[in-house]
N, C-alpha and C. Protein backbone atom coordinates (compact mmCIF):
# COMPACT_ATOMS: atom_id res chain seq x y z
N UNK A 1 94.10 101.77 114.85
CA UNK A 1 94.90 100.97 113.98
C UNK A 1 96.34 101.45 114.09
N UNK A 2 97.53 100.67 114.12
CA UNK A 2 98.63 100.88 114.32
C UNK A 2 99.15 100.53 113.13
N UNK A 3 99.82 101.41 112.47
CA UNK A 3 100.36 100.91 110.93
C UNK A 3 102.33 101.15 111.22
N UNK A 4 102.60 99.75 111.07
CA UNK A 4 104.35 99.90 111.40
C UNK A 4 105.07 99.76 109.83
N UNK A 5 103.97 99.90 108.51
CA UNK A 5 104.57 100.35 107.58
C UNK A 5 104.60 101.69 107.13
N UNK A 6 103.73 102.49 107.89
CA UNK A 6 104.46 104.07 107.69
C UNK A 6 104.45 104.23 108.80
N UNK A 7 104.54 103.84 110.16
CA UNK A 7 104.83 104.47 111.24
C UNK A 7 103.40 105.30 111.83
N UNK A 8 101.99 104.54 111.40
CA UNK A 8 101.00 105.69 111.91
C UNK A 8 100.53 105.39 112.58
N UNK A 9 99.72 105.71 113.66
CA UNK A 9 98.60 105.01 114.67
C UNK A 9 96.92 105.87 114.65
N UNK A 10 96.01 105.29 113.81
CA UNK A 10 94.92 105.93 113.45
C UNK A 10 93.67 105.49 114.59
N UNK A 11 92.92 106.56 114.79
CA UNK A 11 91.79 106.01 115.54
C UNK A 11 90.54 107.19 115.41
N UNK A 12 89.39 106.20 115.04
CA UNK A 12 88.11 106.09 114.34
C UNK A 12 87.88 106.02 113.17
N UNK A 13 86.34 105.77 112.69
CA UNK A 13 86.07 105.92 110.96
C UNK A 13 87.00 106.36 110.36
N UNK A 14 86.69 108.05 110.73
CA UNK A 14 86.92 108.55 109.23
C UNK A 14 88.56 108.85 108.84
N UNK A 15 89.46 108.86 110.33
CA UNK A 15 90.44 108.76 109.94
C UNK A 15 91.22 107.71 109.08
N UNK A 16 90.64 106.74 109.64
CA UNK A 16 91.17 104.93 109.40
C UNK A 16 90.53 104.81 107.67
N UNK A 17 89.37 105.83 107.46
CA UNK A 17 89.02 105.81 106.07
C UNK A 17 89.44 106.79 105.00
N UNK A 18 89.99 107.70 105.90
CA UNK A 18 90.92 108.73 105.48
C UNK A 18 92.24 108.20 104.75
N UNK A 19 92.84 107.24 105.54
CA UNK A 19 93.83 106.85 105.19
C UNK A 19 93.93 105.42 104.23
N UNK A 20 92.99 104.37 104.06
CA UNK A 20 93.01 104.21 103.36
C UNK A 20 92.30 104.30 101.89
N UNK A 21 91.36 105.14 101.78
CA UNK A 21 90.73 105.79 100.69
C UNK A 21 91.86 106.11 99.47
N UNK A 22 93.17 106.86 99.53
CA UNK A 22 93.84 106.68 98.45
C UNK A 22 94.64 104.83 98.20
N UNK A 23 94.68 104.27 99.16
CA UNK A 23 95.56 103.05 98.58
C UNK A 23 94.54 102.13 97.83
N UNK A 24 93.17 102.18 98.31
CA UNK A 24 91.97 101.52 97.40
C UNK A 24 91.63 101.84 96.54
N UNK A 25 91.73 103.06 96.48
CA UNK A 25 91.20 103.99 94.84
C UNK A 25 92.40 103.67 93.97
N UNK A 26 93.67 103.25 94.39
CA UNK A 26 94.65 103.47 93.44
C UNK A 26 94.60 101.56 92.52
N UNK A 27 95.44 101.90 91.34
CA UNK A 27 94.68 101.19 89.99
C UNK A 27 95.44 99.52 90.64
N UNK A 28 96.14 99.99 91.23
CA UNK A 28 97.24 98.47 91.75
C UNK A 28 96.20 98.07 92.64
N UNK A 29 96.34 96.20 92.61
CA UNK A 29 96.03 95.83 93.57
C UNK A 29 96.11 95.48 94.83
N UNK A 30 95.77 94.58 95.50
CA UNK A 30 96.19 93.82 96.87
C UNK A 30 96.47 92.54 96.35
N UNK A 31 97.38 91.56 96.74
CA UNK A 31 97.07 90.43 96.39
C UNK A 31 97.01 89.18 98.12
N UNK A 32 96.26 88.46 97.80
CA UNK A 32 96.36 87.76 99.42
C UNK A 32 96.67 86.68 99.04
N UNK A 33 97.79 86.63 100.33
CA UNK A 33 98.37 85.41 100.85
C UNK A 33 98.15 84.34 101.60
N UNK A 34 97.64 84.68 102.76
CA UNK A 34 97.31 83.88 103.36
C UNK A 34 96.11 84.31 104.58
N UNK A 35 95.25 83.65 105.26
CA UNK A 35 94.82 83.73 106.66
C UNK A 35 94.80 82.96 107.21
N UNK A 36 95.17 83.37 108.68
CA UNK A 36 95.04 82.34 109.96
C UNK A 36 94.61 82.86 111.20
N UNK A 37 93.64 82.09 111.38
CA UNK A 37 92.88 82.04 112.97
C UNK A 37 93.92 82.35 114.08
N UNK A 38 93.85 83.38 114.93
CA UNK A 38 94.49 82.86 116.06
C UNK A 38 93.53 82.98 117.30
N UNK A 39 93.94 82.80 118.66
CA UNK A 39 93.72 83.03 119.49
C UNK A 39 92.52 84.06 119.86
N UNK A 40 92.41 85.45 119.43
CA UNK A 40 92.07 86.19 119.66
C UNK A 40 90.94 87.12 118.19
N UNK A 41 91.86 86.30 117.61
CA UNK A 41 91.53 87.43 115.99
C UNK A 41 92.17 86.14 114.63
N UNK A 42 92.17 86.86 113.88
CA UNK A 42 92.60 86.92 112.36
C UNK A 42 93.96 87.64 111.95
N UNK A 43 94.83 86.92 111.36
CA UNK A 43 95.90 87.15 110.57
C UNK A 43 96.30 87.12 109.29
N UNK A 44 96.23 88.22 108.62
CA UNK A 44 96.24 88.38 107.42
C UNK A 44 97.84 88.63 106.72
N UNK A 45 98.46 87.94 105.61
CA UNK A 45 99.29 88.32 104.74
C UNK A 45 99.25 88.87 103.50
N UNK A 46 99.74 89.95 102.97
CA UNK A 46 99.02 89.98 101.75
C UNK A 46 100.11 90.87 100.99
N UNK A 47 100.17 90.95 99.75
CA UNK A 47 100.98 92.01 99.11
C UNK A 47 100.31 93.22 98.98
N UNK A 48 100.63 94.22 99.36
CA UNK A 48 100.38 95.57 99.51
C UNK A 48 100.26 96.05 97.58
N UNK A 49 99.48 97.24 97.96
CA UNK A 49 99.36 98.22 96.36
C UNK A 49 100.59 98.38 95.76
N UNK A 50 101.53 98.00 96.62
CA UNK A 50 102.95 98.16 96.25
C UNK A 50 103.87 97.19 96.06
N UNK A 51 103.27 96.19 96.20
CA UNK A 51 103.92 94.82 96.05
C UNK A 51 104.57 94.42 97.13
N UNK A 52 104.64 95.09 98.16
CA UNK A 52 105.67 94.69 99.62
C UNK A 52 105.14 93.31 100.20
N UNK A 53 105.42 92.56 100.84
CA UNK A 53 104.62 91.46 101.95
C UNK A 53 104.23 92.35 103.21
N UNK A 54 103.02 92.64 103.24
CA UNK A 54 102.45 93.23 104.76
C UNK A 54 101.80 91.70 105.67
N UNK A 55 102.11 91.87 106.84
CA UNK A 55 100.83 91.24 107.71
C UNK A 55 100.12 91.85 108.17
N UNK A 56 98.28 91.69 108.34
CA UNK A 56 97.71 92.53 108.88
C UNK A 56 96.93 91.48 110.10
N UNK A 57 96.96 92.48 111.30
CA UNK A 57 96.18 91.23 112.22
C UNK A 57 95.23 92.16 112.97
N UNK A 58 93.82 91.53 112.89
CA UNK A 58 92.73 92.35 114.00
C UNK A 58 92.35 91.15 115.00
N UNK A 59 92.14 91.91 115.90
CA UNK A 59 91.58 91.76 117.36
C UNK A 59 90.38 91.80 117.80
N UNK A 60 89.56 90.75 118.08
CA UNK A 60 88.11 91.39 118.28
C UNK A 60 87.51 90.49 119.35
N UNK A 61 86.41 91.24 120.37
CA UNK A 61 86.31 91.31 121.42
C UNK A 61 85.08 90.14 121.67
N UNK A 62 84.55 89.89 122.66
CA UNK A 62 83.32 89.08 122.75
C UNK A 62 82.08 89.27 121.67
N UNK A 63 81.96 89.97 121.50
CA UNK A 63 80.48 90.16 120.33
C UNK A 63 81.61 90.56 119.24
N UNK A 64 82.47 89.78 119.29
CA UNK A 64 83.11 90.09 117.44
C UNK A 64 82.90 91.41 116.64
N UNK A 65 83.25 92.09 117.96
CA UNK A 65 83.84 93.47 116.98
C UNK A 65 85.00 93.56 117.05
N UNK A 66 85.34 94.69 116.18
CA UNK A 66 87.04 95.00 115.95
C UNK A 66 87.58 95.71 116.87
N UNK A 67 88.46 95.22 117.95
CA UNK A 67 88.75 96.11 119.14
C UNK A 67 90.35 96.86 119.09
N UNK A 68 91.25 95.98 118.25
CA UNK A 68 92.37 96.31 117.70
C UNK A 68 93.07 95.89 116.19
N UNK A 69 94.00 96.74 115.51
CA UNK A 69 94.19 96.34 114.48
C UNK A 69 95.77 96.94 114.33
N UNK A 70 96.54 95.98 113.46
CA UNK A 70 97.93 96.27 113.20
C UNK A 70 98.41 95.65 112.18
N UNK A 71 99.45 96.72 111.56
CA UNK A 71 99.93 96.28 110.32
C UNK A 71 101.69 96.63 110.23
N UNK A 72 102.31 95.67 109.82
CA UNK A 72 103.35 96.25 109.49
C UNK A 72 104.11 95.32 107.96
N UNK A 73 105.33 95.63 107.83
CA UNK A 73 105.96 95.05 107.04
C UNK A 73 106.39 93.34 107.34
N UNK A 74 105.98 92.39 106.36
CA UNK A 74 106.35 90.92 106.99
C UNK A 74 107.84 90.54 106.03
N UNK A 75 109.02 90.76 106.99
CA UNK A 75 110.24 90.42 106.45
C UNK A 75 110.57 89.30 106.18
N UNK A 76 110.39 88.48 107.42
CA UNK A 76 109.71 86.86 106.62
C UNK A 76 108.53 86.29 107.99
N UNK A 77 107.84 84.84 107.02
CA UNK A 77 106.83 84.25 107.49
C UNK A 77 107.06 84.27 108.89
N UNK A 78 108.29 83.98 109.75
CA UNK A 78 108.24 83.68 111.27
C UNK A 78 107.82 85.01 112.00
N UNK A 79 107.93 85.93 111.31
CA UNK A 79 107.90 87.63 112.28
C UNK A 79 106.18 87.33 112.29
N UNK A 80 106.12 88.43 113.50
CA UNK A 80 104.84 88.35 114.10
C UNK A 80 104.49 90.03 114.64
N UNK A 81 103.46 90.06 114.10
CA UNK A 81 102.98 91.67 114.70
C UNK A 81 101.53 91.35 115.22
N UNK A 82 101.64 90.30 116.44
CA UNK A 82 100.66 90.28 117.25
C UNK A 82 100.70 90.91 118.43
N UNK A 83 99.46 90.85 119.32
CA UNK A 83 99.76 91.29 120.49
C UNK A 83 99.50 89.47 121.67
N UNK A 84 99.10 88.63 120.91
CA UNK A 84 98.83 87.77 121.54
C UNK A 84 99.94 87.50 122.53
C-alpha cells in the first residue's frame, strides 16, 4: 500500500494492519463519497478520520485479489492517484 497522505509505503497484513488499527479504533469517523469502477480496480473518495478528502484506489488481479493499493490526498475531483 502506498499512502501519499503521510508519505508511507506498507507491505503485508500486519503492517498494513498495523497502521491502520489506530485510525479505526479512533472515535471519528470515515465518511464516503463516492465509488467508481475503473479499468482495473475500484476508486474510492472519502473523508478521512480527519475530515480531509482522501482518494483511495485498489488494483486487483485476475481472481480478484488485491494486487495494489494507494492513497493520497484528493485536492480536487479531477486529480487522480491511479496507476491506470
Amino acid at each position: 500500500m502506498e499512502c501519499g497522505c503521510e508519505g508511507v509505503t506498507l507491505t503485508g497484513r500486519s503492517s498494513i494492519a498495523a497502521y491502520w488499527a489506530p485510525k479505526l479504533e479512533s472515535r471519528r469517523s470515515f465518511n464516503l463519497d463516492d465509488v467508481v469502477l475503473t479499468g482495473h480496480g475500484v476508486q474510492i473518495d472519502y473523508q478521512s478520520y480527519e475530515g480531509k478528502p482522501v482518494r483511495f484506489y485498489f488494483r486487483f488481479d485476475r481472481s480478484n485479489k488485491i494486487i495494489y493499493t494507494s492513497c493520497g490526498p484528493l485536492i480536487d475531483r479531477a486529480a487522480r492517484i491511479s496507476p491506470n
